[in-house]
C-alpha atoms as a PDB file:
ATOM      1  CA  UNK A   1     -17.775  13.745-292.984  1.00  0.00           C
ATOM      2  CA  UNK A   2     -18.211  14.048-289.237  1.00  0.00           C
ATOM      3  CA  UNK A   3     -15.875  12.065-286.513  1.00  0.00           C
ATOM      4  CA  UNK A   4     -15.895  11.734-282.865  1.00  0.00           C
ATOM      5  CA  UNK A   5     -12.194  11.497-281.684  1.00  0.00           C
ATOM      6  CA  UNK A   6     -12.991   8.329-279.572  1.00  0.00           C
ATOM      7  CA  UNK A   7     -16.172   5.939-279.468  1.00  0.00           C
ATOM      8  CA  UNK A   8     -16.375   5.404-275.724  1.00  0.00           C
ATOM      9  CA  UNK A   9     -18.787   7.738-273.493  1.00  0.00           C
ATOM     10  CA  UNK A  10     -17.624  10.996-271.662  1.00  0.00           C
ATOM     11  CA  UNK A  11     -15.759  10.589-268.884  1.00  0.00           C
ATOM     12  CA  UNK A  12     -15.666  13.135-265.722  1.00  0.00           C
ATOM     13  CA  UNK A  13     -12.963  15.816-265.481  1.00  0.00           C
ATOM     14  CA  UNK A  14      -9.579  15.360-265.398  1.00  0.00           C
ATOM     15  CA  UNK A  15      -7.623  16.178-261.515  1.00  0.00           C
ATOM     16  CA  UNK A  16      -5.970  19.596-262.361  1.00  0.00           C
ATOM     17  CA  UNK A  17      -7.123  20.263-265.701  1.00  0.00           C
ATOM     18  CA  UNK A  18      -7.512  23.979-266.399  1.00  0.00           C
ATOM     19  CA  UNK A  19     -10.885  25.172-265.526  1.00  0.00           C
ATOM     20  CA  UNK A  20     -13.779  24.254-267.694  1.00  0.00           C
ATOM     21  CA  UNK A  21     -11.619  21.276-269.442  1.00  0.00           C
ATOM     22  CA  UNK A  22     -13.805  18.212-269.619  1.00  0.00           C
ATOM     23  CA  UNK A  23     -11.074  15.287-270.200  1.00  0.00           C
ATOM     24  CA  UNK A  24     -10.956  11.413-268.265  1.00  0.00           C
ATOM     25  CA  UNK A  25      -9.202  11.122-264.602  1.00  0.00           C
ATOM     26  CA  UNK A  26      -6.356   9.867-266.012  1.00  0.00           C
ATOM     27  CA  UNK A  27      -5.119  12.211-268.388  1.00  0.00           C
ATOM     28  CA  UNK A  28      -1.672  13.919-267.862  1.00  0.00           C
ATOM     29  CA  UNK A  29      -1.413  17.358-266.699  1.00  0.00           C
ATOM     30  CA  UNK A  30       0.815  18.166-269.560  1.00  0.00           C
ATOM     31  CA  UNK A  31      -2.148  17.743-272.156  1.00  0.00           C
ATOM     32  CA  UNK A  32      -4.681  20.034-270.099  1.00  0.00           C
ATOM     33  CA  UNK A  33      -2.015  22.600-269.969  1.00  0.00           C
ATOM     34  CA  UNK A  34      -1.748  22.016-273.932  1.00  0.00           C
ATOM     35  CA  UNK A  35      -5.303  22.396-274.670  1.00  0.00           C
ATOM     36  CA  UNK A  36      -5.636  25.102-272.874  1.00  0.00           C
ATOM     37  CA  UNK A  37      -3.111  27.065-274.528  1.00  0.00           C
ATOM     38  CA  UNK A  38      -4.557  26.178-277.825  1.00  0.00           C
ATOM     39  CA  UNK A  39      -8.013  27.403-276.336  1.00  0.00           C
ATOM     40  CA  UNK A  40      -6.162  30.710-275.713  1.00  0.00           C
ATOM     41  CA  UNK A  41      -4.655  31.149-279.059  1.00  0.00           C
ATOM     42  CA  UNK A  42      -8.581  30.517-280.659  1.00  0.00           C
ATOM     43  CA  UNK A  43     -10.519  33.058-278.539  1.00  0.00           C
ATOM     44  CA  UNK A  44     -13.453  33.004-280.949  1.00  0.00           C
ATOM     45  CA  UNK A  45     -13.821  29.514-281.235  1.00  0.00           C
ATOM     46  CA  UNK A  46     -17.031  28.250-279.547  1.00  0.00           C
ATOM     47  CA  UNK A  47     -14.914  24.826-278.569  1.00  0.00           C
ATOM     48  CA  UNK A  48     -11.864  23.320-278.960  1.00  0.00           C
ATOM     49  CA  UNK A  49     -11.062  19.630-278.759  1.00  0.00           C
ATOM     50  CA  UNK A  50      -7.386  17.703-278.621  1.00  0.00           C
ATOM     51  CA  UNK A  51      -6.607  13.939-279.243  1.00  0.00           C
ATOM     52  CA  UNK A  52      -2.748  13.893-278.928  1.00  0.00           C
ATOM     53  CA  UNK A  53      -0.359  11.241-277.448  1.00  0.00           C
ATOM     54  CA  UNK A  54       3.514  11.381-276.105  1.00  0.00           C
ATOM     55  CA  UNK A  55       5.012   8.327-275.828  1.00  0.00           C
ATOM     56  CA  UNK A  56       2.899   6.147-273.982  1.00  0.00           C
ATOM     57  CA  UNK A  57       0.397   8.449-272.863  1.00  0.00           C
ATOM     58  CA  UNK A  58      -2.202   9.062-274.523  1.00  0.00           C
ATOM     59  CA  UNK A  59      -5.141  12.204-274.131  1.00  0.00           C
ATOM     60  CA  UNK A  60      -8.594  12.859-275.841  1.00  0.00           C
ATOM     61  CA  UNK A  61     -10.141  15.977-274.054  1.00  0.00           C
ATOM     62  CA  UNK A  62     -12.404  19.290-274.893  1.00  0.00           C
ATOM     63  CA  UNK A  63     -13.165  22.558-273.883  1.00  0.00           C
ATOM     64  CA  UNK A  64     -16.130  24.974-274.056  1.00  0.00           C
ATOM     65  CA  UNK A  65     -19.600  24.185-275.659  1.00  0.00           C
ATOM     66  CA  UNK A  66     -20.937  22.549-279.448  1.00  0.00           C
ATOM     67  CA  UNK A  67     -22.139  26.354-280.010  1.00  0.00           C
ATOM     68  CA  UNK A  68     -22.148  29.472-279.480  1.00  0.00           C
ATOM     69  CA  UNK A  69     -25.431  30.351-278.670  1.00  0.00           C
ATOM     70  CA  UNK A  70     -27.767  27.748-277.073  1.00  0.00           C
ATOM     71  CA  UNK A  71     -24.749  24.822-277.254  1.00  0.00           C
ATOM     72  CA  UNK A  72     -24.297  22.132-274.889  1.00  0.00           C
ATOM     73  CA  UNK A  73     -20.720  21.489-273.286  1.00  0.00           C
ATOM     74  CA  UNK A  74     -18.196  19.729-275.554  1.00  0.00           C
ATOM     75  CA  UNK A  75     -16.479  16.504-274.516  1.00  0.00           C
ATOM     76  CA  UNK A  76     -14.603  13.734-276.087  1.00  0.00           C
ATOM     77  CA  UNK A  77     -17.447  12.176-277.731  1.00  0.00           C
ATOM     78  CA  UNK A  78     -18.445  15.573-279.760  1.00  0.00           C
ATOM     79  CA  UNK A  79     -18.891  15.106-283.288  1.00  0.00           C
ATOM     80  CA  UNK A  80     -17.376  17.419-285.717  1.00  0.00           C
ATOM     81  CA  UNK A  81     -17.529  17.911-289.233  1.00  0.00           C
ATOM     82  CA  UNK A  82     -14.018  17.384-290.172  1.00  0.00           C
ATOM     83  CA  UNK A  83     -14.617  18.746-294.107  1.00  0.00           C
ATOM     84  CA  UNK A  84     -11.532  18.575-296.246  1.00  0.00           C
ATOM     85  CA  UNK A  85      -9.527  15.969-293.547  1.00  0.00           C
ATOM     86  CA  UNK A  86     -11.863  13.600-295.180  1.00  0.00           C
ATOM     87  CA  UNK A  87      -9.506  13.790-298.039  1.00  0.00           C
ATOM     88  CA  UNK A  88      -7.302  11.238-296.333  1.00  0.00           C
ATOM     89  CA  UNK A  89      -9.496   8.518-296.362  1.00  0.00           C
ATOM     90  CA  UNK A  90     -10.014   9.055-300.156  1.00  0.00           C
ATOM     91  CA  UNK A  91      -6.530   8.630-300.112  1.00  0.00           C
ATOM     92  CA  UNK A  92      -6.445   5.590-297.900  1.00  0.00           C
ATOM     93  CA  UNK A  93      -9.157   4.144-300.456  1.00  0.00           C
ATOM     94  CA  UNK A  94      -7.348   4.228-303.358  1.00  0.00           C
ATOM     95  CA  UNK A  95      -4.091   2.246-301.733  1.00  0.00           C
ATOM     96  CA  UNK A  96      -6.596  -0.227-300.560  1.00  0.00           C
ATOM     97  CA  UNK A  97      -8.186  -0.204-303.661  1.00  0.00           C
ATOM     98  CA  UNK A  98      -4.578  -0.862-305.184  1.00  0.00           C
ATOM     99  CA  UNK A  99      -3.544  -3.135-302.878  1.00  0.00           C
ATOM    100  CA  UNK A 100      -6.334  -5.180-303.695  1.00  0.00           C
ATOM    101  CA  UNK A 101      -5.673  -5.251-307.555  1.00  0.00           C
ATOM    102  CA  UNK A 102      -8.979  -3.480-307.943  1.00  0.00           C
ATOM    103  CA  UNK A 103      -7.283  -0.073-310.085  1.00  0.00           C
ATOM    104  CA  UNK A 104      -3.769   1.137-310.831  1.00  0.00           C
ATOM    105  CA  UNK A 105      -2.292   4.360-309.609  1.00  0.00           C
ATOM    106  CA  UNK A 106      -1.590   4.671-313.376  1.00  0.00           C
ATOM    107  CA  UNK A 107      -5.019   4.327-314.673  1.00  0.00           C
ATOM    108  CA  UNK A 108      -6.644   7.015-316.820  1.00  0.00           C
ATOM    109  CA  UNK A 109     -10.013   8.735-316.724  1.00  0.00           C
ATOM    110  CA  UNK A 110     -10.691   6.879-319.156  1.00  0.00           C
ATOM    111  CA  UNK A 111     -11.347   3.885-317.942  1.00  0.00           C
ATOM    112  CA  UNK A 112     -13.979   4.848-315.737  1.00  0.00           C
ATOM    113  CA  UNK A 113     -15.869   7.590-317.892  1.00  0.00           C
ATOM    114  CA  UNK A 114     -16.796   7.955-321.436  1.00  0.00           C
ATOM    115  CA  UNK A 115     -15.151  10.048-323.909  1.00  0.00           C
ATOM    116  CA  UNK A 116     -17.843  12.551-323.920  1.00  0.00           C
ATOM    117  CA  UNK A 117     -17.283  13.105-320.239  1.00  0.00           C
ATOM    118  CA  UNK A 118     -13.358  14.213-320.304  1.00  0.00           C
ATOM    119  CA  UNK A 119     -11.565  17.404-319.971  1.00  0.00           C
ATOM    120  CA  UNK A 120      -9.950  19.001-322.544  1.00  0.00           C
ATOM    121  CA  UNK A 121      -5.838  17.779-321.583  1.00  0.00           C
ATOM    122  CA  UNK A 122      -2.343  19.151-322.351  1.00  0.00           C
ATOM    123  CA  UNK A 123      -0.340  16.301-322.496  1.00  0.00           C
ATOM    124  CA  UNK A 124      -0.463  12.846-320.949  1.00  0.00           C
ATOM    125  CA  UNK A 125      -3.690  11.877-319.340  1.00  0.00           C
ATOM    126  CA  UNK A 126      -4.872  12.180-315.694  1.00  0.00           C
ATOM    127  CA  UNK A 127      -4.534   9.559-313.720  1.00  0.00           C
ATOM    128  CA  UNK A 128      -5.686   8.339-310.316  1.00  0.00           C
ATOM    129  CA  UNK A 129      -2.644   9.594-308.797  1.00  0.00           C
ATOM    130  CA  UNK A 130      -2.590  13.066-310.026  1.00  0.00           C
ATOM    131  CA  UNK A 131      -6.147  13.545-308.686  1.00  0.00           C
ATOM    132  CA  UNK A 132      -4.875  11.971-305.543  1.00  0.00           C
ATOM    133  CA  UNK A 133      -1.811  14.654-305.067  1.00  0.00           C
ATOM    134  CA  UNK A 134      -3.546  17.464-306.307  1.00  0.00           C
ATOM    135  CA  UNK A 135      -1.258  17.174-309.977  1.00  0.00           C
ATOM    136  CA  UNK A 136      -3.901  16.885-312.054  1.00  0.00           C
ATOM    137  CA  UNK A 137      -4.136  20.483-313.092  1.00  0.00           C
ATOM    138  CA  UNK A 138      -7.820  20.892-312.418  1.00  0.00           C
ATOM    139  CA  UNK A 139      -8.887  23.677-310.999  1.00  0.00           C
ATOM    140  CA  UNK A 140     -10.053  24.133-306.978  1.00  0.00           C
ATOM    141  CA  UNK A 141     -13.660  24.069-307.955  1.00  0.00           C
ATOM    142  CA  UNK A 142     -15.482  22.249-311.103  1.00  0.00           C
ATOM    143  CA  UNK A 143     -17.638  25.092-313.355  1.00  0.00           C
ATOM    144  CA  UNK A 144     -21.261  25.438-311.579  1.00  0.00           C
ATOM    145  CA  UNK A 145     -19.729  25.124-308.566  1.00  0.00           C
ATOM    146  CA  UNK A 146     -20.182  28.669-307.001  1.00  0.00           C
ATOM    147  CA  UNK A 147     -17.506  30.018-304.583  1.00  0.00           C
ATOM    148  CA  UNK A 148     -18.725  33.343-303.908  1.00  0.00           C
ATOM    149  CA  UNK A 149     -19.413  34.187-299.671  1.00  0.00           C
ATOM    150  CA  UNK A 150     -22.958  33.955-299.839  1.00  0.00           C
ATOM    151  CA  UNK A 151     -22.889  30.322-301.222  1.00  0.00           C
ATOM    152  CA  UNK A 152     -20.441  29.332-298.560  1.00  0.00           C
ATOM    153  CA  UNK A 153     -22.634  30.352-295.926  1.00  0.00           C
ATOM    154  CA  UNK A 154     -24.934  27.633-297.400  1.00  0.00           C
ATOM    155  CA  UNK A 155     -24.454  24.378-299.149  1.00  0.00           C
ATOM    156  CA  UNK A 156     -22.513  24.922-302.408  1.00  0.00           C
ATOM    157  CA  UNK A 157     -22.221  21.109-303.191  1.00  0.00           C
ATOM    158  CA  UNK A 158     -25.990  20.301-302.328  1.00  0.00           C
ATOM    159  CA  UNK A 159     -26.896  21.121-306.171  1.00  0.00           C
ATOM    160  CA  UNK A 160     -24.340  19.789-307.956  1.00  0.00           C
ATOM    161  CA  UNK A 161     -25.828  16.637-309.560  1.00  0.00           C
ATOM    162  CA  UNK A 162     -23.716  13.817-310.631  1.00  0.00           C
ATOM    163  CA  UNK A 163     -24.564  13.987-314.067  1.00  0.00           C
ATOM    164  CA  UNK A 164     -23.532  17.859-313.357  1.00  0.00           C
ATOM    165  CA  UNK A 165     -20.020  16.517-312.669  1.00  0.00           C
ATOM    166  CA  UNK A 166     -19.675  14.786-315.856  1.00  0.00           C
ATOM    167  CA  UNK A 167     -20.910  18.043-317.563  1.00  0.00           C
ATOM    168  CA  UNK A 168     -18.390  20.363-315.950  1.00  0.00           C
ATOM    169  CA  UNK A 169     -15.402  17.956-316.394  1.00  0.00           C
ATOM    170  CA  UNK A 170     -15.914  17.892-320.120  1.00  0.00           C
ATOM    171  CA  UNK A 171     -15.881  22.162-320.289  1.00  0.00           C
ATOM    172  CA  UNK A 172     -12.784  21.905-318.014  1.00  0.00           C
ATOM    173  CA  UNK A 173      -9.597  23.300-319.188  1.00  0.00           C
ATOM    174  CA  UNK A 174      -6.783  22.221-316.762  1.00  0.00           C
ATOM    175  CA  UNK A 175      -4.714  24.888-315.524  1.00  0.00           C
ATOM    176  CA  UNK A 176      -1.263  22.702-316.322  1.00  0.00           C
ATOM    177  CA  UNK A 177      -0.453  19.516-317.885  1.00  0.00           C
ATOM    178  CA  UNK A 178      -1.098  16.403-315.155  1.00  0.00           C
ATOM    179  CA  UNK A 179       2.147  15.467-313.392  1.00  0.00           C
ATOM    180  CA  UNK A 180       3.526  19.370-313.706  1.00  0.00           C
ATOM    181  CA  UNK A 181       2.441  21.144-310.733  1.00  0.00           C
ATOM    182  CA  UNK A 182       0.607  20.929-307.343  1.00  0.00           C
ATOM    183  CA  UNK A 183      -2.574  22.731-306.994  1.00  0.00           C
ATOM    184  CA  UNK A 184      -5.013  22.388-304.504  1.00  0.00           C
ATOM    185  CA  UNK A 185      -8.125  20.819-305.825  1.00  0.00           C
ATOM    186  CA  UNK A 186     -11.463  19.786-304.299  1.00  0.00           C
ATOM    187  CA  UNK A 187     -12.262  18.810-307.796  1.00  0.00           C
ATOM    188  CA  UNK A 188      -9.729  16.499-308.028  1.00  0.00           C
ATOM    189  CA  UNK A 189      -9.546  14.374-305.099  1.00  0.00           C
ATOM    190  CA  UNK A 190     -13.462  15.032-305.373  1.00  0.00           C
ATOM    191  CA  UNK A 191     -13.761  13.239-308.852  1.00  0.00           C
ATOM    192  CA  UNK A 192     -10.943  10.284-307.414  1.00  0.00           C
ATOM    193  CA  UNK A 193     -14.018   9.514-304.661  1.00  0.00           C
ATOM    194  CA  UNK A 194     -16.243   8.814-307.276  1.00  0.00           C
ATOM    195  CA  UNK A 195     -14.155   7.098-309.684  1.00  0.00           C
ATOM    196  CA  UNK A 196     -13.028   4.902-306.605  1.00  0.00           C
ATOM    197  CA  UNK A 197     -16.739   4.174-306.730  1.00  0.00           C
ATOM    198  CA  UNK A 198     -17.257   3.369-309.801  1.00  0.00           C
ATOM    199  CA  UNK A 199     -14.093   1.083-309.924  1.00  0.00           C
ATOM    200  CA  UNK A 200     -15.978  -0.996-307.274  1.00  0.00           C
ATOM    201  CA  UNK A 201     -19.619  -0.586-307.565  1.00  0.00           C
ATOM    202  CA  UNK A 202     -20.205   0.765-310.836  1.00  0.00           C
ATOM    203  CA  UNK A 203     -22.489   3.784-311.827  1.00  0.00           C
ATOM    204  CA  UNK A 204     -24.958   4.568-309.462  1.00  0.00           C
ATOM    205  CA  UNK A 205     -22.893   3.708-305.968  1.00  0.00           C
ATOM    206  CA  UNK A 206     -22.123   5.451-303.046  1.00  0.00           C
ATOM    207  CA  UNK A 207     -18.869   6.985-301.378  1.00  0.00           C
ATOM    208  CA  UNK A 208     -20.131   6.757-297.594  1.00  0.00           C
ATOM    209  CA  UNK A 209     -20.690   2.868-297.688  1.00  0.00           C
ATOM    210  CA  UNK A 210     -17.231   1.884-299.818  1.00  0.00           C
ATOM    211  CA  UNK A 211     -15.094   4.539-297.372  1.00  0.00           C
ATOM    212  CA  UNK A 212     -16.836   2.912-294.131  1.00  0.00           C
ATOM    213  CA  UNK A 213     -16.443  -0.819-295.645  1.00  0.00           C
ATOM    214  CA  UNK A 214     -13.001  -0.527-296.630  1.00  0.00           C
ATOM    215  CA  UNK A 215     -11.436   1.951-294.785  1.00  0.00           C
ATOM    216  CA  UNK A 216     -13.396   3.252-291.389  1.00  0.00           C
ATOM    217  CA  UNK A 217     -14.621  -0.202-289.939  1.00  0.00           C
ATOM    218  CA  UNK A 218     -11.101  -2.071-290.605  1.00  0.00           C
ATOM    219  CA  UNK A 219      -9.744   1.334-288.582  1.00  0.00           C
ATOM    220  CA  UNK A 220     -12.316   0.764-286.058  1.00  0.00           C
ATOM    221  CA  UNK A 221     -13.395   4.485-286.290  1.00  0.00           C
ATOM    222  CA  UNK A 222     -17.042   2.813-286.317  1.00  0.00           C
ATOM    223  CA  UNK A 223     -18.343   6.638-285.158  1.00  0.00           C
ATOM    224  CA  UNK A 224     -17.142   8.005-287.963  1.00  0.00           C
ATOM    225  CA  UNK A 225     -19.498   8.713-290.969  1.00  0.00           C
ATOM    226  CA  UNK A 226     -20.355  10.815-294.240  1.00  0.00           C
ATOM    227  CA  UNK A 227     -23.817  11.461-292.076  1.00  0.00           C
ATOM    228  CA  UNK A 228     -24.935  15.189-291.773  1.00  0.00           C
ATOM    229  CA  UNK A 229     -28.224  14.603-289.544  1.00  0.00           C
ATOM    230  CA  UNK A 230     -26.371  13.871-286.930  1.00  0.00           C
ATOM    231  CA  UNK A 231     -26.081  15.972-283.796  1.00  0.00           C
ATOM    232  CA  UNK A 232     -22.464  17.763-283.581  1.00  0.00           C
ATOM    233  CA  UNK A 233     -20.807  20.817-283.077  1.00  0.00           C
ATOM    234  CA  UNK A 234     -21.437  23.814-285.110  1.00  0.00           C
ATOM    235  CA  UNK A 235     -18.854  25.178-287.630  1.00  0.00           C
ATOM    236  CA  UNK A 236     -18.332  29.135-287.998  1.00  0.00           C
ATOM    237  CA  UNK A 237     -16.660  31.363-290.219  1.00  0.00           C
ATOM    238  CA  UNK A 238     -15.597  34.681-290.072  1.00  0.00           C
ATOM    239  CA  UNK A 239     -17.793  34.472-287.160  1.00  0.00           C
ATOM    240  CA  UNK A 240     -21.248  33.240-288.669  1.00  0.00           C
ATOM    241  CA  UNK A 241     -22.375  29.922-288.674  1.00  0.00           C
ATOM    242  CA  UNK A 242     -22.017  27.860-291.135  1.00  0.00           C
ATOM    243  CA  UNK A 243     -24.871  24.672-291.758  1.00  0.00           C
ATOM    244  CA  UNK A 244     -23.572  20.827-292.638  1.00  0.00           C
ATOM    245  CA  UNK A 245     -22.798  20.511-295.801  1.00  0.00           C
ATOM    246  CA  UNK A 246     -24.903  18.347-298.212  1.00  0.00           C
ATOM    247  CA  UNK A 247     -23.188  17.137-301.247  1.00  0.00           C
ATOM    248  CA  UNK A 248     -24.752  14.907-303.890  1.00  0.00           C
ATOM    249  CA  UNK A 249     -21.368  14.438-305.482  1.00  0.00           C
ATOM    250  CA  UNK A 250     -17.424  14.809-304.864  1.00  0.00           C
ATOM    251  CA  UNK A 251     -17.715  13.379-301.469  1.00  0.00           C
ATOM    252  CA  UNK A 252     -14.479  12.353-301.612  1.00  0.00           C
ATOM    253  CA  UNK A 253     -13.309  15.753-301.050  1.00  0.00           C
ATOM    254  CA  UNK A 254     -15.313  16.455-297.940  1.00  0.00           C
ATOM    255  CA  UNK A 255     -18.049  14.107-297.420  1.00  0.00           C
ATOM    256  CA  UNK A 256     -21.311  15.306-296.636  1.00  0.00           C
ATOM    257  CA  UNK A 257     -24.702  13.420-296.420  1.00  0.00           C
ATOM    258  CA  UNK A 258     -27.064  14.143-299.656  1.00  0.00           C
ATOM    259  CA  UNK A 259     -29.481  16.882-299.387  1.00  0.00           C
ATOM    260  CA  UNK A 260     -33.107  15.998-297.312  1.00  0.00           C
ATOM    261  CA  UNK A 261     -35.234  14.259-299.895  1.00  0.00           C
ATOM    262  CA  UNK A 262     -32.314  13.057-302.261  1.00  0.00           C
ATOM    263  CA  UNK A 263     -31.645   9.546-300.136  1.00  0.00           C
END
């Protein structure tokens, strides 16, 4: 998922901002100061950006360029690819979802998936709420899923098919019984995005339009999308850059537009 931190156009510099700190006339000195010391404590980041507010005062600004090699300068109105944050709205979905009578924190995998399609348990089942708080016991990543450097450098997700997700959930063997311990899982709150999906739309539906219809529009982040052809800043680790992601499935966990020639 990729997100702007505000959906009005770039303003000039702020009076007394720190050198090369693109943020609107009005912002308080305190908040250039602030970015700037975050920009020193990232030296190899190719731009940093900070929405923050104190009382009533409120600050969206940014500081160097979207890459870097051949970037353009960064502003308020950058897009970046915000990954696992996207996690939150998932989150927000399913108390909406709740609210509305649509599921039950309570409810099983089993009433959204066949029998065929679910994981070998210890205990009482998984609900929505275990995959929601990472108590589900499933592991970080679903089997086919490869997590070695190389892959990560790429697009890990962009293969894995939906029907692959139904495959790999029925080999899984969760690593404790749901409800027993916290574990950090992409898988789980990965499979909650597409149950929430098929809770509303049935098989065959789509993350990006429920999480915009029911959670991003009635926010008013209207520049906020599961889109990955869209022009934002580029992600790096260790150094190297790193492409948007595509993923086909578990876009709950960190949406990303399907791969070119899936749509």
């Amino acid at each position: 998922m990729g997100q702007r931190a505000r959906g009005e156009a770039p303003r000039s510099s702020a009076r007394g901002a720190p050198r090369g700190i693109r943020a609107p006339p009005d912002s308080p000195a305190w908040a250039g100061d602030l970015l700037g010391a975050l920009r020193g404590a990232a030296p190899g980041a190719s731009t940093v950006a900070l929405a923050v507010r104190c009382g009533s005062e409120r600050a969206t600004l940014a500081t160097g360029e979207t890459a870097l090699v051949g970037g353009t300068p960064a502003d308020a109105d950058t897009r970046f690819e915000i990954g696992s944050l996207t996690k939150t709205f998932t989150g927000l979905l399913l108390a909406e979802m709740v609210a509305r009578g649509e599921v039950a924190y309570t409810d099983p995998l089993s009433r959204f998936l066949p029998r065929t399609a679910l994981p070998q348990l210890r205990g009482s089942p998984i609900t929505l709420l275990h995959l929601a708080t990472h108590t589900s016991g499933l592991p970080r990543l679903p089997p086919g899923v490869r997590s070695s450097a190389p892959t990560w450098f790429s697009n890990p997700y962009a293969g894995f098919s939906p029907d692959a997700l139904l495959d790999a959930l029925a080999r899984t063997r969760p690593r404790a019984a749901p409800g027993m311990r916290v574990h950090y899982s992409n898988y789980g709150v990965g499979l909650l995005g597409e149950l929430l999906v098929r809770a509303a739309h049935g098989p065959g539906g789509a993350f990006a339009p429920l999480v915009a219809e029911r959670v991003l529009d009635p926010l008013g982040l209207t520049r906020t999308s599961c889109a990955a052809d869209q022009p934002q800043a580029t992600g790096y680790w260790h150094g190297r850059a790193r492409p948007s992601w595509h993923m086909a499935t578990l876009t709950g966990a960190g949406a990303g537009g399907p791969a070119p020639g899936t749509c």
